[in-house]
C-alpha atoms as a PDB file:
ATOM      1  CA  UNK A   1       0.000   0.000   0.000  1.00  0.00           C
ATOM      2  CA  UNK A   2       1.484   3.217  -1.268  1.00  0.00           C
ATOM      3  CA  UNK A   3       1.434   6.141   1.497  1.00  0.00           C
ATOM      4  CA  UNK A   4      -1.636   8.036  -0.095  1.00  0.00           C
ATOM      5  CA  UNK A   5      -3.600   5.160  -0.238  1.00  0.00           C
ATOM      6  CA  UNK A   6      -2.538   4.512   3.594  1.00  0.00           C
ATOM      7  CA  UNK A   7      -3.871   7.776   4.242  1.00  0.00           C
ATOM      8  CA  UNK A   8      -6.877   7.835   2.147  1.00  0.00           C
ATOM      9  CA  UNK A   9      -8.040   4.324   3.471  1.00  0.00           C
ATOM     10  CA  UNK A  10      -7.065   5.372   7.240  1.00  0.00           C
ATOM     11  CA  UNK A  11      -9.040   8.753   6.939  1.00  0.00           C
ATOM     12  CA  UNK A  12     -12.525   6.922   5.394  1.00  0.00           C
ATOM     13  CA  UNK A  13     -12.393   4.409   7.946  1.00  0.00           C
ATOM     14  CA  UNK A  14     -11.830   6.900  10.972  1.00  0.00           C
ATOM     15  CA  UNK A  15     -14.679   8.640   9.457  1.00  0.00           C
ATOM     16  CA  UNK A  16     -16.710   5.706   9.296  1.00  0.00           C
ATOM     17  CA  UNK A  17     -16.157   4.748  12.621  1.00  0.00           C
ATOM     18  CA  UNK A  18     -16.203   8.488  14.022  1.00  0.00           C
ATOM     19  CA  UNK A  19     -19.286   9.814  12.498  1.00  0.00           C
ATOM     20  CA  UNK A  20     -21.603   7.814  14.369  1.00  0.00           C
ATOM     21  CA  UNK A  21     -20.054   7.510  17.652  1.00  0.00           C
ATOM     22  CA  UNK A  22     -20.145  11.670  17.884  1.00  0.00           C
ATOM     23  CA  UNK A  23     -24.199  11.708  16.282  1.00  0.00           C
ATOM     24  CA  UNK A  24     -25.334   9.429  19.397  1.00  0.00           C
ATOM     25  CA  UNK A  25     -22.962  11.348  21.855  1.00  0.00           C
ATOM     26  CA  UNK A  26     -24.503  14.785  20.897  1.00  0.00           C
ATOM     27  CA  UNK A  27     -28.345  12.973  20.793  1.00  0.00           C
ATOM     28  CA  UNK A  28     -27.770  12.150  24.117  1.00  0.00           C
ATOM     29  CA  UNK A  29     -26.406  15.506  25.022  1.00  0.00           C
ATOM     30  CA  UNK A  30     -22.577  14.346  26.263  1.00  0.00           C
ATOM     31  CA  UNK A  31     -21.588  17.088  22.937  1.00  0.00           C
ATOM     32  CA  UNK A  32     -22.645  19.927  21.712  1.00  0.00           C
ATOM     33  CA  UNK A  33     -22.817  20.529  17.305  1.00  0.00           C
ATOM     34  CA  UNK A  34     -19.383  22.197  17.495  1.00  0.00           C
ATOM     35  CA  UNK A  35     -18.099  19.516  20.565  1.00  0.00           C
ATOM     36  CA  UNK A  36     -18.921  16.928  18.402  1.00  0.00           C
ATOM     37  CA  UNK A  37     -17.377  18.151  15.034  1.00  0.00           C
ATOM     38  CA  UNK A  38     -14.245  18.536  16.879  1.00  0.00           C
ATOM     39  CA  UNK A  39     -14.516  15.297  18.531  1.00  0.00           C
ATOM     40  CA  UNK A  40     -14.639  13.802  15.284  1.00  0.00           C
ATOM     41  CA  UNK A  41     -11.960  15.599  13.643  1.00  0.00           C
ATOM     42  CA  UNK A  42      -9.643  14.776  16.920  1.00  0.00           C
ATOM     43  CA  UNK A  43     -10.884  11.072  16.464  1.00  0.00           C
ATOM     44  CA  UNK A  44      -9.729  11.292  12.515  1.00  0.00           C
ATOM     45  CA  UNK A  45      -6.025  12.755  13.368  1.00  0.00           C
ATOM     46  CA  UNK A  46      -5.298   9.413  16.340  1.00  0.00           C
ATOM     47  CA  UNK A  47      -6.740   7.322  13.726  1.00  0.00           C
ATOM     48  CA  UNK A  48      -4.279   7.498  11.431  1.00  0.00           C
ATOM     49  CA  UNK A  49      -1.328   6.319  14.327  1.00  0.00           C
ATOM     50  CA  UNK A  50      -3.264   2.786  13.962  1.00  0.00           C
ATOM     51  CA  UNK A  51      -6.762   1.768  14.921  1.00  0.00           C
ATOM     52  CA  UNK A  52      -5.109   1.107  17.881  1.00  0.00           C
ATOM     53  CA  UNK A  53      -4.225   4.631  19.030  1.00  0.00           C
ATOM     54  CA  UNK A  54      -8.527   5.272  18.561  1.00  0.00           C
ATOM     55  CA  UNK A  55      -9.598   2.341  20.781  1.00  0.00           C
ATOM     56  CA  UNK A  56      -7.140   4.243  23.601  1.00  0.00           C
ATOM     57  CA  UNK A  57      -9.109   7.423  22.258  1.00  0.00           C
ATOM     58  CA  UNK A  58     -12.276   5.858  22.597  1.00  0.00           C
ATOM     59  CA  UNK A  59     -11.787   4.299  26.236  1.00  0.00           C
ATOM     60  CA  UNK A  60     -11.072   7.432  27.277  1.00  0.00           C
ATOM     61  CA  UNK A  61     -14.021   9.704  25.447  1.00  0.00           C
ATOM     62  CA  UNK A  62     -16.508   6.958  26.822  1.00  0.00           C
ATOM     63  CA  UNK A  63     -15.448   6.820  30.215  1.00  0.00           C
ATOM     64  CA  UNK A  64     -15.434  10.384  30.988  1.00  0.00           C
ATOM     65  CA  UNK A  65     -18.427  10.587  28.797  1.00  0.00           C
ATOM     66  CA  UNK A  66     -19.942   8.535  31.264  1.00  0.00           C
ATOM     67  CA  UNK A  67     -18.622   9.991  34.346  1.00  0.00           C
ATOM     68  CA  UNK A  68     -19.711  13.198  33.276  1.00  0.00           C
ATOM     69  CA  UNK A  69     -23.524  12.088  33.248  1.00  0.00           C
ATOM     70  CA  UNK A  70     -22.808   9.695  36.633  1.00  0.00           C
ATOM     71  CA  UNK A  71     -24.238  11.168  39.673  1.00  0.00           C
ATOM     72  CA  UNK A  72     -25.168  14.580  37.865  1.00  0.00           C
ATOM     73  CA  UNK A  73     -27.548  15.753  39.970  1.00  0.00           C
ATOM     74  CA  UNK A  74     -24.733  16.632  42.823  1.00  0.00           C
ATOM     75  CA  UNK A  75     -22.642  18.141  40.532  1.00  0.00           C
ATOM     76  CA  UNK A  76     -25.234  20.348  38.886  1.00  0.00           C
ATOM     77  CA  UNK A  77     -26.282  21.395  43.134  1.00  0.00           C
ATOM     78  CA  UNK A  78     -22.625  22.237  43.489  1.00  0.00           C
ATOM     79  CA  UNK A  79     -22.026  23.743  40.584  1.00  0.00           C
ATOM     80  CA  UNK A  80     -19.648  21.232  39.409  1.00  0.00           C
ATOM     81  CA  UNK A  81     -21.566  19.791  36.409  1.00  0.00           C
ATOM     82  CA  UNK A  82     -21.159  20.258  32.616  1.00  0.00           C
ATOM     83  CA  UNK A  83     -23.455  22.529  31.217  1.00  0.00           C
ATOM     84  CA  UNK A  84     -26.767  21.323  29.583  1.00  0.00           C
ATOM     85  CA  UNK A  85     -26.261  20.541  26.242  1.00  0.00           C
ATOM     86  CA  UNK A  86     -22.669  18.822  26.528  1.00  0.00           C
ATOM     87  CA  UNK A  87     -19.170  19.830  25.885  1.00  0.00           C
ATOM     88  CA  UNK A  88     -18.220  22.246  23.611  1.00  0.00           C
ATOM     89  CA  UNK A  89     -15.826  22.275  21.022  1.00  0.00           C
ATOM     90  CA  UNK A  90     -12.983  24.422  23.244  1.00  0.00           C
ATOM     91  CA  UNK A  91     -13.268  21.704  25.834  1.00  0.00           C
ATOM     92  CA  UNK A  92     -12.962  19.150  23.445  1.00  0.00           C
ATOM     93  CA  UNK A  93      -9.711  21.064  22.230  1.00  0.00           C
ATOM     94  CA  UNK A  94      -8.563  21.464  25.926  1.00  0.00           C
ATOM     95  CA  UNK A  95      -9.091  17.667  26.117  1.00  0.00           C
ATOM     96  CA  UNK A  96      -8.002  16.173  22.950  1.00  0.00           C
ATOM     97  CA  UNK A  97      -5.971  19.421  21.477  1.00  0.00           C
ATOM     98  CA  UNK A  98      -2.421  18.124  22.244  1.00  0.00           C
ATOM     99  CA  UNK A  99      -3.085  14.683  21.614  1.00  0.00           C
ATOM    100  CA  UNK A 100      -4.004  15.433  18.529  1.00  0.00           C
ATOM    101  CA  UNK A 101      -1.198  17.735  17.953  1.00  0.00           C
ATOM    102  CA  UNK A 102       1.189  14.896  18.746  1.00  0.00           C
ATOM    103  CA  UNK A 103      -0.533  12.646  16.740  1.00  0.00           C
ATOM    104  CA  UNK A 104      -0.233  14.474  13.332  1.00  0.00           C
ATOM    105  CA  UNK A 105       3.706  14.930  14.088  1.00  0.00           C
ATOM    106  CA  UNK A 106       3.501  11.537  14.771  1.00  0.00           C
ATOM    107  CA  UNK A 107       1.713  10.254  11.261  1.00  0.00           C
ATOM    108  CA  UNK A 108       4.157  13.146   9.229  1.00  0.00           C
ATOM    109  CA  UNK A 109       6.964  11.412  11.162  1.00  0.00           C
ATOM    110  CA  UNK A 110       5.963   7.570  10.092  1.00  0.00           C
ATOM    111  CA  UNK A 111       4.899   8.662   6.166  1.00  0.00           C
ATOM    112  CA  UNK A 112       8.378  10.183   6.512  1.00  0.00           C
ATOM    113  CA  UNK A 113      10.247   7.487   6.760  1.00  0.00           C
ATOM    114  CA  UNK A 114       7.764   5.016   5.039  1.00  0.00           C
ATOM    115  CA  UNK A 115       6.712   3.433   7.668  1.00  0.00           C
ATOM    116  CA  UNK A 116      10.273   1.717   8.296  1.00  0.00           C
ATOM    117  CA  UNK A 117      10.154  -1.235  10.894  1.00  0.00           C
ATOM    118  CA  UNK A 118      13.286   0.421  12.727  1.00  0.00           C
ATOM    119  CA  UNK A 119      12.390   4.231  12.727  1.00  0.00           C
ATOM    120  CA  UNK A 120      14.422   6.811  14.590  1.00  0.00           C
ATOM    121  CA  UNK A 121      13.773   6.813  18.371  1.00  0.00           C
ATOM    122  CA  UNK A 122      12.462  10.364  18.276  1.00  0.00           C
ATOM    123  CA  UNK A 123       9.522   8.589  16.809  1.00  0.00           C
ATOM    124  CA  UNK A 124       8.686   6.370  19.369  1.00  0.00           C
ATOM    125  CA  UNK A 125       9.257   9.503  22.196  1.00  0.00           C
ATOM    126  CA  UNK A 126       6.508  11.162  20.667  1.00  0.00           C
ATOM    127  CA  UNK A 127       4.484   7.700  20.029  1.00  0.00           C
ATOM    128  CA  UNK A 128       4.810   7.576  23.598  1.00  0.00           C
ATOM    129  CA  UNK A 129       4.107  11.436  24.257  1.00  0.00           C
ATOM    130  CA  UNK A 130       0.854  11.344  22.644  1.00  0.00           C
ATOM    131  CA  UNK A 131      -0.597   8.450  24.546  1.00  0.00           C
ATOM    132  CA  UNK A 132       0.844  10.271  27.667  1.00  0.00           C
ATOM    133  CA  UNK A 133      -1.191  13.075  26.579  1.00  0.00           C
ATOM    134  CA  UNK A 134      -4.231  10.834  26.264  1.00  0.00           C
ATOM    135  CA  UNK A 135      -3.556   9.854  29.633  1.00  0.00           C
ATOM    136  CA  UNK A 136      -3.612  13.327  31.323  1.00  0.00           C
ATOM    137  CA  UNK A 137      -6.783  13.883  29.918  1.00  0.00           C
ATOM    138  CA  UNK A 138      -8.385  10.561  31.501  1.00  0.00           C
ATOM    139  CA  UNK A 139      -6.892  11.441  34.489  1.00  0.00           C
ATOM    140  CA  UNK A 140      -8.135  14.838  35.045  1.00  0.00           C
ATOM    141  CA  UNK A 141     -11.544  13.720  33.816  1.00  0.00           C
ATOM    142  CA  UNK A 142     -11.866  11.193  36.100  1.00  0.00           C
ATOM    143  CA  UNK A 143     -10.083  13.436  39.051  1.00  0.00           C
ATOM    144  CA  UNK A 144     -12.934  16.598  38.527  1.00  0.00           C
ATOM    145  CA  UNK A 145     -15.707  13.825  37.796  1.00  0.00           C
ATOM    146  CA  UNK A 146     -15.191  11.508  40.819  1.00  0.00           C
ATOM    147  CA  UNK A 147     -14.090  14.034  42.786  1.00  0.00           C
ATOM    148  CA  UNK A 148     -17.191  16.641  42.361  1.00  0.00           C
ATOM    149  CA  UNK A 149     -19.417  13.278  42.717  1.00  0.00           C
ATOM    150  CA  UNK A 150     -18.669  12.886  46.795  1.00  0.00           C
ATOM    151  CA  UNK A 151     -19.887  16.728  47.222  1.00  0.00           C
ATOM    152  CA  UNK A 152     -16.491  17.574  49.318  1.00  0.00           C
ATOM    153  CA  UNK A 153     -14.931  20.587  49.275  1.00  0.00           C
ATOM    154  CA  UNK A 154     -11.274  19.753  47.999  1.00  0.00           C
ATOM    155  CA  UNK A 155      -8.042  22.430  49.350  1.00  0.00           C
ATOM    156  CA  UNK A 156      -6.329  24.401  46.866  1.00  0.00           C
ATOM    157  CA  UNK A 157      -3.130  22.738  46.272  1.00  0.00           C
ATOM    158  CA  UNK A 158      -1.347  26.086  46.784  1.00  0.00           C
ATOM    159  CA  UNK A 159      -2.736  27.176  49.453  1.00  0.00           C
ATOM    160  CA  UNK A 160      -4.238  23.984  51.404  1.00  0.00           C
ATOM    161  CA  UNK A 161      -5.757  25.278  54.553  1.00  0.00           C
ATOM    162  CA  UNK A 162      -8.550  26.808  52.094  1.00  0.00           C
ATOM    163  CA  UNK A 163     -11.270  24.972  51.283  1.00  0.00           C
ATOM    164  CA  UNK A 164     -12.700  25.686  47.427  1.00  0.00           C
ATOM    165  CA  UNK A 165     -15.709  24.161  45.785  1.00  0.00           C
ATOM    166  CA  UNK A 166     -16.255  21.117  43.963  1.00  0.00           C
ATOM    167  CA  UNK A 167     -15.073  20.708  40.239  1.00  0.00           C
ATOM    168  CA  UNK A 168     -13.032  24.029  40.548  1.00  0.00           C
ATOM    169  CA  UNK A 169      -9.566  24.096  38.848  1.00  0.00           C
ATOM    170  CA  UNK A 170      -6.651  23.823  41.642  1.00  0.00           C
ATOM    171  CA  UNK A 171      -8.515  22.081  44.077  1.00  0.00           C
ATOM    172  CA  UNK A 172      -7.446  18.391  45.232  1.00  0.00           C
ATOM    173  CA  UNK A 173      -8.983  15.968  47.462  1.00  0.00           C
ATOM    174  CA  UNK A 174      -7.685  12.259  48.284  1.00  0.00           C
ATOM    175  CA  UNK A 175     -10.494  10.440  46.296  1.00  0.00           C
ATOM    176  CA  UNK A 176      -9.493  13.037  43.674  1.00  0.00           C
ATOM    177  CA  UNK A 177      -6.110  11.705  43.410  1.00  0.00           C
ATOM    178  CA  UNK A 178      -7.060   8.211  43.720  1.00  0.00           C
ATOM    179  CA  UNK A 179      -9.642   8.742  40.769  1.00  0.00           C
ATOM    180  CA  UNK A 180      -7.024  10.512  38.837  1.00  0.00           C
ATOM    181  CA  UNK A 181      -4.489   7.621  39.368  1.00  0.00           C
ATOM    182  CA  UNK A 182      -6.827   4.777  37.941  1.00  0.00           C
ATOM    183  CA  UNK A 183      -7.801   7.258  35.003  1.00  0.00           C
ATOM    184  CA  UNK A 184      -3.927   7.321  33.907  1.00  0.00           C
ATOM    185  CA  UNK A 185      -3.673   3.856  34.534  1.00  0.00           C
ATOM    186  CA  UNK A 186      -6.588   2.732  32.846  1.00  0.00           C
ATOM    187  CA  UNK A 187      -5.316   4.275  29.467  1.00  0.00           C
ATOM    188  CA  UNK A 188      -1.686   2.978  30.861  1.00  0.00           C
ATOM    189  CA  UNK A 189      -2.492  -0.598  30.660  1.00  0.00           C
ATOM    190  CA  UNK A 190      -5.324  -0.271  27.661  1.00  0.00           C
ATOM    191  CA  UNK A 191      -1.572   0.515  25.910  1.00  0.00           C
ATOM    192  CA  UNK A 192      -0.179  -1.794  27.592  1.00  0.00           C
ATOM    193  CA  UNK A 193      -2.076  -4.630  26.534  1.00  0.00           C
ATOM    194  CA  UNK A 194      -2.621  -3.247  22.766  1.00  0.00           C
ATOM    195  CA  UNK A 195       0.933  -2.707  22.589  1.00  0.00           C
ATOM    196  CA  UNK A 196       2.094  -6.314  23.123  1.00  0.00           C
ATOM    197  CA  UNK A 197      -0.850  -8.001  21.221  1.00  0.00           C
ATOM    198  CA  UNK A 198       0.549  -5.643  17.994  1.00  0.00           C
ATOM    199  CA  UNK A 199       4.072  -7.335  18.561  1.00  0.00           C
ATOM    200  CA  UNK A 200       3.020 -10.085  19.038  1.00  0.00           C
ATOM    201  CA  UNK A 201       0.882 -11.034  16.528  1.00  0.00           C
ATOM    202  CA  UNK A 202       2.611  -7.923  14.132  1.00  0.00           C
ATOM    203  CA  UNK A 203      -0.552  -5.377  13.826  1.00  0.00           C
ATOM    204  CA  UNK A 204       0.854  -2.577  11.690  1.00  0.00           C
ATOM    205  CA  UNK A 205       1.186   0.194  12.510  1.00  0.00           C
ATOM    206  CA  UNK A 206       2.457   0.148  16.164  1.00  0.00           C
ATOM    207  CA  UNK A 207       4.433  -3.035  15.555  1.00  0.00           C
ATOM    208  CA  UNK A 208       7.091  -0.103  14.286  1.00  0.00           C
ATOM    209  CA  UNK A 209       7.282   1.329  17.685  1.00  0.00           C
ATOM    210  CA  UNK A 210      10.629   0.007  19.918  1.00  0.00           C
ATOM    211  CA  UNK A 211       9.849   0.471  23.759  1.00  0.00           C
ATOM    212  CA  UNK A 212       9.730  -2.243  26.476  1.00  0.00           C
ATOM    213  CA  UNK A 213       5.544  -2.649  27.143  1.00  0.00           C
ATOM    214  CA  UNK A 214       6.023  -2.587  30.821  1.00  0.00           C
ATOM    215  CA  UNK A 215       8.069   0.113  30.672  1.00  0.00           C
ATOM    216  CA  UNK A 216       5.758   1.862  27.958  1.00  0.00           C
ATOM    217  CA  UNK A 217       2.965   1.144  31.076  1.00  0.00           C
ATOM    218  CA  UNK A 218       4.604   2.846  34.031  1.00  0.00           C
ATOM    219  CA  UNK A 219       5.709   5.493  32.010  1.00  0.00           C
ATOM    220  CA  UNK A 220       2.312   6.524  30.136  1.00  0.00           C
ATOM    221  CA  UNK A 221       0.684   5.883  33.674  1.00  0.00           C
ATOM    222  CA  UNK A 222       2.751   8.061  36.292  1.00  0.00           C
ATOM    223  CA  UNK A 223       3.075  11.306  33.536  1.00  0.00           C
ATOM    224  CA  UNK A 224      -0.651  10.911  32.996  1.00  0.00           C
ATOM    225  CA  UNK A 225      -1.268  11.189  36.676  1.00  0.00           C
ATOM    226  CA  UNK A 226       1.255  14.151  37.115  1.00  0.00           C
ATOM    227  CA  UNK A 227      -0.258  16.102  34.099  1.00  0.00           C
ATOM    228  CA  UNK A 228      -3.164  16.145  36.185  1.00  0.00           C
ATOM    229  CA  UNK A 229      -0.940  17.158  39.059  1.00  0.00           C
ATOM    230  CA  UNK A 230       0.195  20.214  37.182  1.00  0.00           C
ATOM    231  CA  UNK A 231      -3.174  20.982  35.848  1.00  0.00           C
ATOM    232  CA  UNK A 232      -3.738  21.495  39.586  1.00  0.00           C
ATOM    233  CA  UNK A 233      -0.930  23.783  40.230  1.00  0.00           C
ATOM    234  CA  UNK A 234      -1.505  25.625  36.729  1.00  0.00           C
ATOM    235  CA  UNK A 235      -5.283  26.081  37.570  1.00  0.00           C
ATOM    236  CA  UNK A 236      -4.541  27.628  41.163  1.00  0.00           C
ATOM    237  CA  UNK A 237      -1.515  29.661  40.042  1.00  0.00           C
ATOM    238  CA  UNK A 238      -2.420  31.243  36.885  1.00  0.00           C
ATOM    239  CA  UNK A 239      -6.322  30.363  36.263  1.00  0.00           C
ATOM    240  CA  UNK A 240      -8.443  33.490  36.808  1.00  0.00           C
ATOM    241  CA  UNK A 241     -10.217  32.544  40.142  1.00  0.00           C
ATOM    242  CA  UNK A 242     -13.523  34.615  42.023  1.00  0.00           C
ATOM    243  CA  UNK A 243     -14.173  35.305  45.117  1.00  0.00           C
ATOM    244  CA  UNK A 244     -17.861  35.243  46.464  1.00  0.00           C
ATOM    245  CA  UNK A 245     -18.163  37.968  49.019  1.00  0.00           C
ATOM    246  CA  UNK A 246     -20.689  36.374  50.358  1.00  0.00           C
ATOM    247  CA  UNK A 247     -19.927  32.555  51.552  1.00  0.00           C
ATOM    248  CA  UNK A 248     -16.004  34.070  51.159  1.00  0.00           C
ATOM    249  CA  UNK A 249     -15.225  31.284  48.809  1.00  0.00           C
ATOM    250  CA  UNK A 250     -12.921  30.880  45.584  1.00  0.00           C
ATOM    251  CA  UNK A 251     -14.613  29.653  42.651  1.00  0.00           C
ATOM    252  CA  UNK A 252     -13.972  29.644  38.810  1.00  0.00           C
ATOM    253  CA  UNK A 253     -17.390  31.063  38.326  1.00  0.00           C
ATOM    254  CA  UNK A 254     -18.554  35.126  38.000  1.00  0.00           C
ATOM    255  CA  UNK A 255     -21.429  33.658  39.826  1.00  0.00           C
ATOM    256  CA  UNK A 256     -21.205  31.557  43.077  1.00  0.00           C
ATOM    257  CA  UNK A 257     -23.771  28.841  43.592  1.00  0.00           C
ATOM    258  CA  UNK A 258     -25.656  30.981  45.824  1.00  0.00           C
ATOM    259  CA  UNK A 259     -26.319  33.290  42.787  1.00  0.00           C
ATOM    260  CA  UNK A 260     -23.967  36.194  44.103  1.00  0.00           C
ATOM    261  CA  UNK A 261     -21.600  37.885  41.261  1.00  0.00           C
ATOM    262  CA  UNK A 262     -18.126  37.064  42.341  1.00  0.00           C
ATOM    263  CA  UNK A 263     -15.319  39.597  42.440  1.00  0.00           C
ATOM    264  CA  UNK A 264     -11.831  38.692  40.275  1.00  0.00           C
ATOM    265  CA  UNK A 265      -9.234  37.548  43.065  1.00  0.00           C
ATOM    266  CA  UNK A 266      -6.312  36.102  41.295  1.00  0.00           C
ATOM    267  CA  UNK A 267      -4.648  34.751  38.004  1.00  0.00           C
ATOM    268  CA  UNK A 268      -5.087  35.852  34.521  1.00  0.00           C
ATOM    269  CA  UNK A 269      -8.985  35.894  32.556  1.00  0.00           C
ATOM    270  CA  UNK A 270      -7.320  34.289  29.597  1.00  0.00           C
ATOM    271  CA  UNK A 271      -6.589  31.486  31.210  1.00  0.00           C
ATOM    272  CA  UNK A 272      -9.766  30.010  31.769  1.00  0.00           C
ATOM    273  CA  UNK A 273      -9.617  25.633  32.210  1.00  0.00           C
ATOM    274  CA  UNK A 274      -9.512  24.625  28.864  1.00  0.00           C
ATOM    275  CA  UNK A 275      -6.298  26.642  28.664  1.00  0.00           C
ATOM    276  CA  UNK A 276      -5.047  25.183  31.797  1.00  0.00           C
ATOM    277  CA  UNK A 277      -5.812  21.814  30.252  1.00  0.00           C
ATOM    278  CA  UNK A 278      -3.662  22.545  27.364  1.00  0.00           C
ATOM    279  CA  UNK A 279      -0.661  23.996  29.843  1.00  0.00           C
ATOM    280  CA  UNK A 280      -0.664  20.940  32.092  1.00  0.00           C
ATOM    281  CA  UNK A 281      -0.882  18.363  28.802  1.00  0.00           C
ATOM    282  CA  UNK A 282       1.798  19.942  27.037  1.00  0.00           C
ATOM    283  CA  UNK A 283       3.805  19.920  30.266  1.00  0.00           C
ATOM    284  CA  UNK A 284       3.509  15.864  30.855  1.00  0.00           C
ATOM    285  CA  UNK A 285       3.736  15.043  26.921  1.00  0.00           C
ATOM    286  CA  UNK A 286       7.109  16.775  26.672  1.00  0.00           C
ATOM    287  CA  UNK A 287       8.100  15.177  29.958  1.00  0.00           C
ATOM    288  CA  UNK A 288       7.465  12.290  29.097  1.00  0.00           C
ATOM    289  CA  UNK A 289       9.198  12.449  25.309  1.00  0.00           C
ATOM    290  CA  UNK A 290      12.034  13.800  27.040  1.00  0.00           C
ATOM    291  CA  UNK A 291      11.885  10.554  29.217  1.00  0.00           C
ATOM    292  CA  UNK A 292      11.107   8.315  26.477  1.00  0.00           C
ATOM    293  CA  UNK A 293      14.170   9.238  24.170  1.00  0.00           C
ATOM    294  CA  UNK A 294      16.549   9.922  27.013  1.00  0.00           C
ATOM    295  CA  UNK A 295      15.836   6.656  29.509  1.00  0.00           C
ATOM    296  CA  UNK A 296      13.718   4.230  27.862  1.00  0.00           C
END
């Protein structure tokens, strides 16, 4: 197969398979229009690393898909909970934005060298960059999802004797971290196992990729939990934050849950989460490329 027709065939099918999945997911409100366009065109770019690289995709959009909608009725209370309608496309960027990224370096990287069953090593780093990326996104999914779910006011990591309120961006909590921890290593050992059944049984095209599968397992898995670690630090440190005069509280929100306009208190208004999201991913993925071609 000739490397157009790779890329022709690879971009139908990812459309095929993509299409569908983001028509129900907006139905049932997990999207918006523009969430799920994007979700789709994110879906497309991982698709062409290897059907593979979309069944990590996929664990991870249906899991926090599902997290989102699981125990709602807290979150909405506490003003944790997506808004009605699903995510739009700017959190789908914040999610799947780097990911992405990596993934179309990745894909100009493997036409580049035709697919060659001993590619540089710099390929593989950012093979296993963009799964790290993957991973950070699971993670802090499953950290703000969980986490809001239990209604308990988590500290800001900065500054841990206050108390902030559920889902807001810099605010940890132990069943946050656990959460986080089994979102990384969830898409960890999805790889893990994907990753040795495509050398196994030679599944082209991550049966190009030269790292040791436990290694590729622990890596993915503690970068993926510490992207969500700095997503933390970035949100509390440079994520505009509000103050409600009333219940003195920090929130992300101009409005506090109690419906009283919040005054500015700290950060920058550009960055709002989805920017944070981006910050913290980029952070772990170039981590963990620099620990990939360095140590692995």
């Amino acid at each position: 197969m000739s490397i157009v027709e790779y890329v022709l065939t690879r971009t139908l099918m990812a459309f095929v398979l993509s299409i569908p999945i983001g028509i129900f997911v907006y139905k049932k409100r997990g999207l918006s229009l523009d969430g799920a366009i994007a979700a789709i065109i994110v879906g497309v770019t991982v698709f062409l690393t290897g059907w593979q690289t979309f069944i990590i995709f996929l664990v991870f959009f249906v899991s926090s898909t599902l997290l989102t909608k699981w125990k709602y009725s807290i979150k909405k209370e506490t003003q944790a909970a997506e808004i009605t309608g699903g995510r739009k496309w700017t959190q789908v960027v914040g999610a799947g934005g780097i990911s992405s990224l990596l993934a179309f370096i990745l894909i100009i990287n493997l036409l580049r060298y035709d697919f060659n069953p001993e590619p540089p090593k710099i390929v593989t780093s950012l093979f296993v960059s963009m799964l790290t990326a993957i991973a950070v996104s699971n993670a802090d999914t499953w950290a703000v999802e969980i986490g809001a779910a239990f209604n308990k006011e988590p500290r800001l990591v900065t500054k841990p004797w206050l108390k902030v309120p559920a889902g807001t961006s810099g605010g940890i909590s132990l069943i946050g971290e656990l959460a986080s921890i089994s979102g990384s290593l969830l898409i960890a050992f999805t790889t893990y196992v994907l990753y040795s059944l495509s050398h196994v049984y030679d599944l082209f095209p991550w049966n190009v990729f030269t790292v040791e599968p436990l290694m590729l397992m622990v890596t993915i898995s503690v970068f993926g939990w510490l992207g969500e670690f700095f997503d933390s630090v970035v949100g509390a440190t440079l994520q505009a934050k509000y103050y409600c005069p009333k219940c003195r509280k920090l929130t992300d929100k101009k409005f506090h849950k109690c419906g009283t306009a919040t005054e500015f208190y700290s950060g920058y208004k550009i960055i709002t989460n989805e920017v944070t999201n981006i910050i913290a991913t980029a952070i772990a993925s170039l981590l963990a490329f620099m620990f990939s071609f360095y140590v692995l």
